[in-house]
Protein backbone atom coordinates (compact mmCIF):
# COMPACT_ATOMS: atom_id res chain seq x y z
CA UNK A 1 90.27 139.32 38.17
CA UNK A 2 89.50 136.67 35.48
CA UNK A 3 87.40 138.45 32.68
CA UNK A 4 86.45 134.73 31.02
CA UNK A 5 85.08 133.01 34.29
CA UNK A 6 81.36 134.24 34.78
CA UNK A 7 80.50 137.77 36.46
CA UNK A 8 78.50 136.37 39.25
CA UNK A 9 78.37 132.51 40.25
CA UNK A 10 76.37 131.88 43.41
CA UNK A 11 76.15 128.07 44.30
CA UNK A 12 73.73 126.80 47.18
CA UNK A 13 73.49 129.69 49.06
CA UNK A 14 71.16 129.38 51.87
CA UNK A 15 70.59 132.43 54.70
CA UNK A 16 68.42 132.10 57.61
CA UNK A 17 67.61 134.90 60.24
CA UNK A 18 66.94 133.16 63.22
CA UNK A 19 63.56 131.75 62.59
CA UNK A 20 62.78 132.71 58.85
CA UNK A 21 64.50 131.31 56.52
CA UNK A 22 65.28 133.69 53.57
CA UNK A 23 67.48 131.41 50.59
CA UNK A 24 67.35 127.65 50.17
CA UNK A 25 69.38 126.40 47.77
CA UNK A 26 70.25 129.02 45.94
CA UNK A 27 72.55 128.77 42.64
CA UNK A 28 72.93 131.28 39.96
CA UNK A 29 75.54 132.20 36.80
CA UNK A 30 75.55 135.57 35.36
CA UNK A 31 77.72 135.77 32.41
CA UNK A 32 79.61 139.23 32.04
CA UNK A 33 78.04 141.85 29.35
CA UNK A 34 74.34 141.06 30.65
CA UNK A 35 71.46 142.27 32.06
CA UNK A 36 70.03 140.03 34.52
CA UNK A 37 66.28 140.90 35.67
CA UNK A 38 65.52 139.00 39.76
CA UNK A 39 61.93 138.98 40.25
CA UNK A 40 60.36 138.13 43.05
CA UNK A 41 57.57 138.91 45.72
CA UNK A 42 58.54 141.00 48.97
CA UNK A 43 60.41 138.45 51.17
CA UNK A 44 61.45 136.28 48.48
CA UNK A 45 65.01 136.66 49.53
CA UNK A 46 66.39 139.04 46.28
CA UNK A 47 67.21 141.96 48.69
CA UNK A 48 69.31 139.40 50.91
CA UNK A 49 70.97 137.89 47.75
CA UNK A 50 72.60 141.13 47.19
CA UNK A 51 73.25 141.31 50.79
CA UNK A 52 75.19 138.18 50.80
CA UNK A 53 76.59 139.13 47.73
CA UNK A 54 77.74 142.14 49.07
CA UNK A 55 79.34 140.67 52.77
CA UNK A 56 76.50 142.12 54.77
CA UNK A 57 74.99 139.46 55.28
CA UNK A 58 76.85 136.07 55.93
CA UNK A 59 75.21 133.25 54.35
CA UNK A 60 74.66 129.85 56.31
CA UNK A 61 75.74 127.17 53.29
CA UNK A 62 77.03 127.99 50.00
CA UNK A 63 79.10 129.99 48.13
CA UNK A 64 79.77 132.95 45.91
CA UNK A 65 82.44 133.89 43.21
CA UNK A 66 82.83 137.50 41.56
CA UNK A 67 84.81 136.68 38.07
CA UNK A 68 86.24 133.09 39.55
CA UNK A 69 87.25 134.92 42.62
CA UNK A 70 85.97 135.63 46.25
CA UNK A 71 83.69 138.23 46.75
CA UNK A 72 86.06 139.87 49.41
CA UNK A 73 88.96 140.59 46.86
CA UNK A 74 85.99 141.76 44.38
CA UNK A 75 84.40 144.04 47.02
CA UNK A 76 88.55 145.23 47.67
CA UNK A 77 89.41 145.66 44.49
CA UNK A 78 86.13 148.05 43.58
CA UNK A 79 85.09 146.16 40.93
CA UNK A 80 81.44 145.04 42.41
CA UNK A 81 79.10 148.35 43.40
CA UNK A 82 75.93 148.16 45.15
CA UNK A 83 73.01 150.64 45.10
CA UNK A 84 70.62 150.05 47.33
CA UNK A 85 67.21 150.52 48.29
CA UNK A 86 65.96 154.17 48.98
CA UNK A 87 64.54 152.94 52.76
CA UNK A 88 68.08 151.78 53.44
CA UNK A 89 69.75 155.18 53.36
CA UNK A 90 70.50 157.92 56.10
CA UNK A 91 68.96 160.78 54.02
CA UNK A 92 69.77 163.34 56.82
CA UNK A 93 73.44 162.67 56.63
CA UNK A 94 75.18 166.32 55.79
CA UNK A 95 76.34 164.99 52.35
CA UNK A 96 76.35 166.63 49.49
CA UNK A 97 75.38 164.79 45.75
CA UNK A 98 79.20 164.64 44.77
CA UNK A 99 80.71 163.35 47.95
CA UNK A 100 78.64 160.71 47.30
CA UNK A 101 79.27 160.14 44.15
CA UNK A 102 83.27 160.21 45.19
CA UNK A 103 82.59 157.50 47.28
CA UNK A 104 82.55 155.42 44.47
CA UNK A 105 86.04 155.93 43.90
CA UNK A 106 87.03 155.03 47.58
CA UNK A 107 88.88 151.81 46.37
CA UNK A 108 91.44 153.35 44.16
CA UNK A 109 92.34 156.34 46.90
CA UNK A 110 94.87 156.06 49.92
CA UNK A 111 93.81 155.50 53.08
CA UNK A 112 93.37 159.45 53.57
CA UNK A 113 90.91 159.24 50.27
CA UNK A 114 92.05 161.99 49.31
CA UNK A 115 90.80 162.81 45.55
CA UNK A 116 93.21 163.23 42.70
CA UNK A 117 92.36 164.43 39.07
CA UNK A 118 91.08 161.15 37.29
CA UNK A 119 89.27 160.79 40.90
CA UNK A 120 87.20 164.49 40.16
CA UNK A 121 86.86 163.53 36.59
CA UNK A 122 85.19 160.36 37.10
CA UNK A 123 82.92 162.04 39.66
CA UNK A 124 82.31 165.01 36.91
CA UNK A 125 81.32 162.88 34.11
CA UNK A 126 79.59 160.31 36.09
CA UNK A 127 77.14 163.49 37.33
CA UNK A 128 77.27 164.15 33.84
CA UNK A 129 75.87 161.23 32.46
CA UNK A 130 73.36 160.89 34.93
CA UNK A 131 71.66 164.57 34.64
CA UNK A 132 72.81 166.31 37.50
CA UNK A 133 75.61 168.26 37.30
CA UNK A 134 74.04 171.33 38.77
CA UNK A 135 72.85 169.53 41.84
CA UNK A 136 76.35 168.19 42.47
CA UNK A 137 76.81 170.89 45.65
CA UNK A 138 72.98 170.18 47.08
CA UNK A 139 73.08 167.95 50.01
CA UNK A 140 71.52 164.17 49.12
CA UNK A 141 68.47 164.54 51.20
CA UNK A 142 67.30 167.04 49.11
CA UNK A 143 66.70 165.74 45.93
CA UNK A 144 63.80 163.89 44.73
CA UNK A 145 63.49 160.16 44.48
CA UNK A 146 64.51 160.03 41.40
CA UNK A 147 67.29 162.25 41.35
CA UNK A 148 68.65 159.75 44.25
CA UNK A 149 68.20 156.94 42.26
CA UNK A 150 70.26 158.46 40.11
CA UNK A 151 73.17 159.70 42.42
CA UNK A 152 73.83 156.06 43.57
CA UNK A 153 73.93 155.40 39.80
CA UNK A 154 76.32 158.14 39.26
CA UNK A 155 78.48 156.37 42.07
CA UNK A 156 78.66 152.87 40.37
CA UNK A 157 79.75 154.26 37.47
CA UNK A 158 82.30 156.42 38.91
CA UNK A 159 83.22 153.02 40.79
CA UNK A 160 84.50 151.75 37.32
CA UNK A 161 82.74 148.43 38.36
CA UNK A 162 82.39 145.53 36.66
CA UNK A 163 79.64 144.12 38.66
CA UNK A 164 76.73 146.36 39.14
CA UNK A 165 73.93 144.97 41.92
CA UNK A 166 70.69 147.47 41.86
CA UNK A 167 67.88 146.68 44.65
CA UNK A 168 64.39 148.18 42.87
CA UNK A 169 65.93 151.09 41.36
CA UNK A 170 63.14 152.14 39.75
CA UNK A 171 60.38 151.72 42.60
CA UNK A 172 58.79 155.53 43.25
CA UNK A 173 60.96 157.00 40.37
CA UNK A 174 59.75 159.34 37.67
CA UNK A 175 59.44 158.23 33.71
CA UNK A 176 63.03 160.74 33.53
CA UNK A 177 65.06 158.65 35.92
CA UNK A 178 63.65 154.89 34.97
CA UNK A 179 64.88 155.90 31.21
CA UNK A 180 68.09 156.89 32.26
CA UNK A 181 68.81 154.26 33.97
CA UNK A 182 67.89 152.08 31.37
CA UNK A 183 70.21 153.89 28.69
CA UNK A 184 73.25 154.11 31.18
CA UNK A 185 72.67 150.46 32.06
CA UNK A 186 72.59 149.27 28.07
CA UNK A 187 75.74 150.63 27.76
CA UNK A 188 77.81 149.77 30.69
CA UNK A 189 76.86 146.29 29.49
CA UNK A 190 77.89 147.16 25.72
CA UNK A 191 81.01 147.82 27.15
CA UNK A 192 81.67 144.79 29.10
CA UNK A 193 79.83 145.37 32.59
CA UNK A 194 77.38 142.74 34.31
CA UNK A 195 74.01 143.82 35.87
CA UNK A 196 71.99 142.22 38.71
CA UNK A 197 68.67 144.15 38.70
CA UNK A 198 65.32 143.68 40.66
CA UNK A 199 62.71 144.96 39.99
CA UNK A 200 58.47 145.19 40.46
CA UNK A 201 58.03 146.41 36.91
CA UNK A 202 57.42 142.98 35.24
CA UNK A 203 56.19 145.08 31.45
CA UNK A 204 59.63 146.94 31.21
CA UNK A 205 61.61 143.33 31.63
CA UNK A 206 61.61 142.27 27.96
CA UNK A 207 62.98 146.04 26.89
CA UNK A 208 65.84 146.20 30.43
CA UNK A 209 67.30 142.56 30.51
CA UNK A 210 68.75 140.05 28.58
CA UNK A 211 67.87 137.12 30.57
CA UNK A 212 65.51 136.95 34.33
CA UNK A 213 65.66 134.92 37.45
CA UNK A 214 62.42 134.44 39.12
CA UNK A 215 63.09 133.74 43.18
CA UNK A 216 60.80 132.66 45.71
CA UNK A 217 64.08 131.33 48.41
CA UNK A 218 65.22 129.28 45.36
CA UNK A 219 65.50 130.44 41.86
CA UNK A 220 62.22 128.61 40.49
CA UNK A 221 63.29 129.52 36.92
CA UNK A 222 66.23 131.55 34.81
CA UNK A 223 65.85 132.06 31.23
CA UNK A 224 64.57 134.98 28.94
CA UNK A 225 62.35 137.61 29.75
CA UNK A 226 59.48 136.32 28.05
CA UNK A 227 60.04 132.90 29.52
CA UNK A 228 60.17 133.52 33.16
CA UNK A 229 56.80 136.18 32.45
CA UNK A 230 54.53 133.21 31.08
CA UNK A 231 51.52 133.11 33.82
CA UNK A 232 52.20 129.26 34.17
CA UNK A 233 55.80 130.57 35.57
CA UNK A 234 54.77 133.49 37.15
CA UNK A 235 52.16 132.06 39.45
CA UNK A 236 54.90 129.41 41.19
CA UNK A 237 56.24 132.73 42.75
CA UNK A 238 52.90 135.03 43.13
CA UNK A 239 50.52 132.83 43.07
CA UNK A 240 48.89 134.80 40.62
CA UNK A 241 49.55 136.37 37.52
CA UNK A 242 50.25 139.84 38.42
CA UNK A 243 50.22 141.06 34.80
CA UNK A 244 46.79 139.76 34.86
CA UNK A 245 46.34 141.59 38.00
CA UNK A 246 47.62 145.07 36.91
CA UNK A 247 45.33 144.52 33.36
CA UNK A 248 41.99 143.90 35.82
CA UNK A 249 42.87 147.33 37.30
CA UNK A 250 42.91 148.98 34.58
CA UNK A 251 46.53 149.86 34.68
């Protein structure tokens, strides 16, 4: 893995389903060490961006390089980690909190995955770092939102990645959880990670990211925080300002 070429490069990338076309034209360069905020209405393609990004979702034209290499050898090698939306999840599945944390460590384990020391370690002080420890033995589906926000957290970090992709982490999440995140993401980035974050919560962008993407099929705009949250910029993906809108609410 090259640690000078850029974390994430994404170049053209264009994904229809069928009918509805989801990316156009997509190109992006996230530079490693960064937060990177993707902001976007529903359907504006960020959740299939990470798809793509991830292999679940084969993209039509285009391509995509993880540290000036394929995706595939990235995705092998462990060092990209995914958490996902809450809706996308099996929460019935008999798992416990630290299984699924272990799966983070799936790359680096024979094909038994069995778990050796530095595996249980990793798991240990990622469930440290994330508050919840003394859950580790409760079975996933039995936590609060929150708490699984923060279990898929725990994962990436036991992952060791160097890629981190996080689809509205902090949608339905308690003030707890949104801060921890925030703290555990500063400094996985202060020590060299990369961060792909999308998010809703357009007032906590200038405090959680270095630099934002705003996507509507295309990215419309990337620069700072405070750039990409002008109105003028805002309403070529909303239509509207929806700082604006959450001020007239009394929000």
């Amino acid at each position: 893995m090259n640690r000078i070429a850029p974390a994430l490069q994404v170049e053209h990338l264009g994904v229809r389903y069928r009918e509805v076309t989801a990316l156009v034209d997509t190109s992006l360069t996230l530079e490693p060490g960064r937060v990177c905020g993707l902001v976007g209405m529903n359907g504006s393609g960020k959740s299939t961006l990470f798809k793509s990004i991830m292999g679940v979702v084969r993209p039509d034209t285009g391509s995509i390089r993880i540290f000036g290499g394929p995706p595939e050898k990235a995705r092998k090698d462990a060092a990209v980690s995914y958490v996902p939306q809450s809706e996308t999840v099996d929460w019935t599945f008999p798992i416990s909190v630290r299984e699924v944390v272990m799966m983070g460590r799936y790359g680096t384990q024979n094909w038994m995955r069995t778990p050796r020391a530095r595996d249980r370690d990793a798991v240990a002080a990622a469930l440290a770092r994330v508050e919840l420890t003394e859950l580790a033995d409760r079975q996933i589906g039995q936590l609060s939102g929150g708490q699984r926000k923060r279990a898929f957290v725990a994962r990436a970090i036991a992952q060791e990645a160097s890629l981190l992709l996080l689809d509205e982490p902090f949608a339905g999440v308690d003030k707890r959880t949104e801060a921890t995140i925030t703290r555990l993401l500063r400094e996985l980035t202060s020590a060299g990670a990369s961060v792909l974050i999308s998010t809703h919560d357009l007032r906590a962008l200038p405090d959680l990211c270095d630099e934002a993407i705003l996507l509507h099929q295309r990215v419309l705009m990337h620069g700072t925080p405070r750039e990409v949250l002008r109105p003028e910029n805002l309403a070529l993906a909303f239509g509207i300002d929806p700082l604006q809108s959450i001020d007239s609410e009394g929000h």
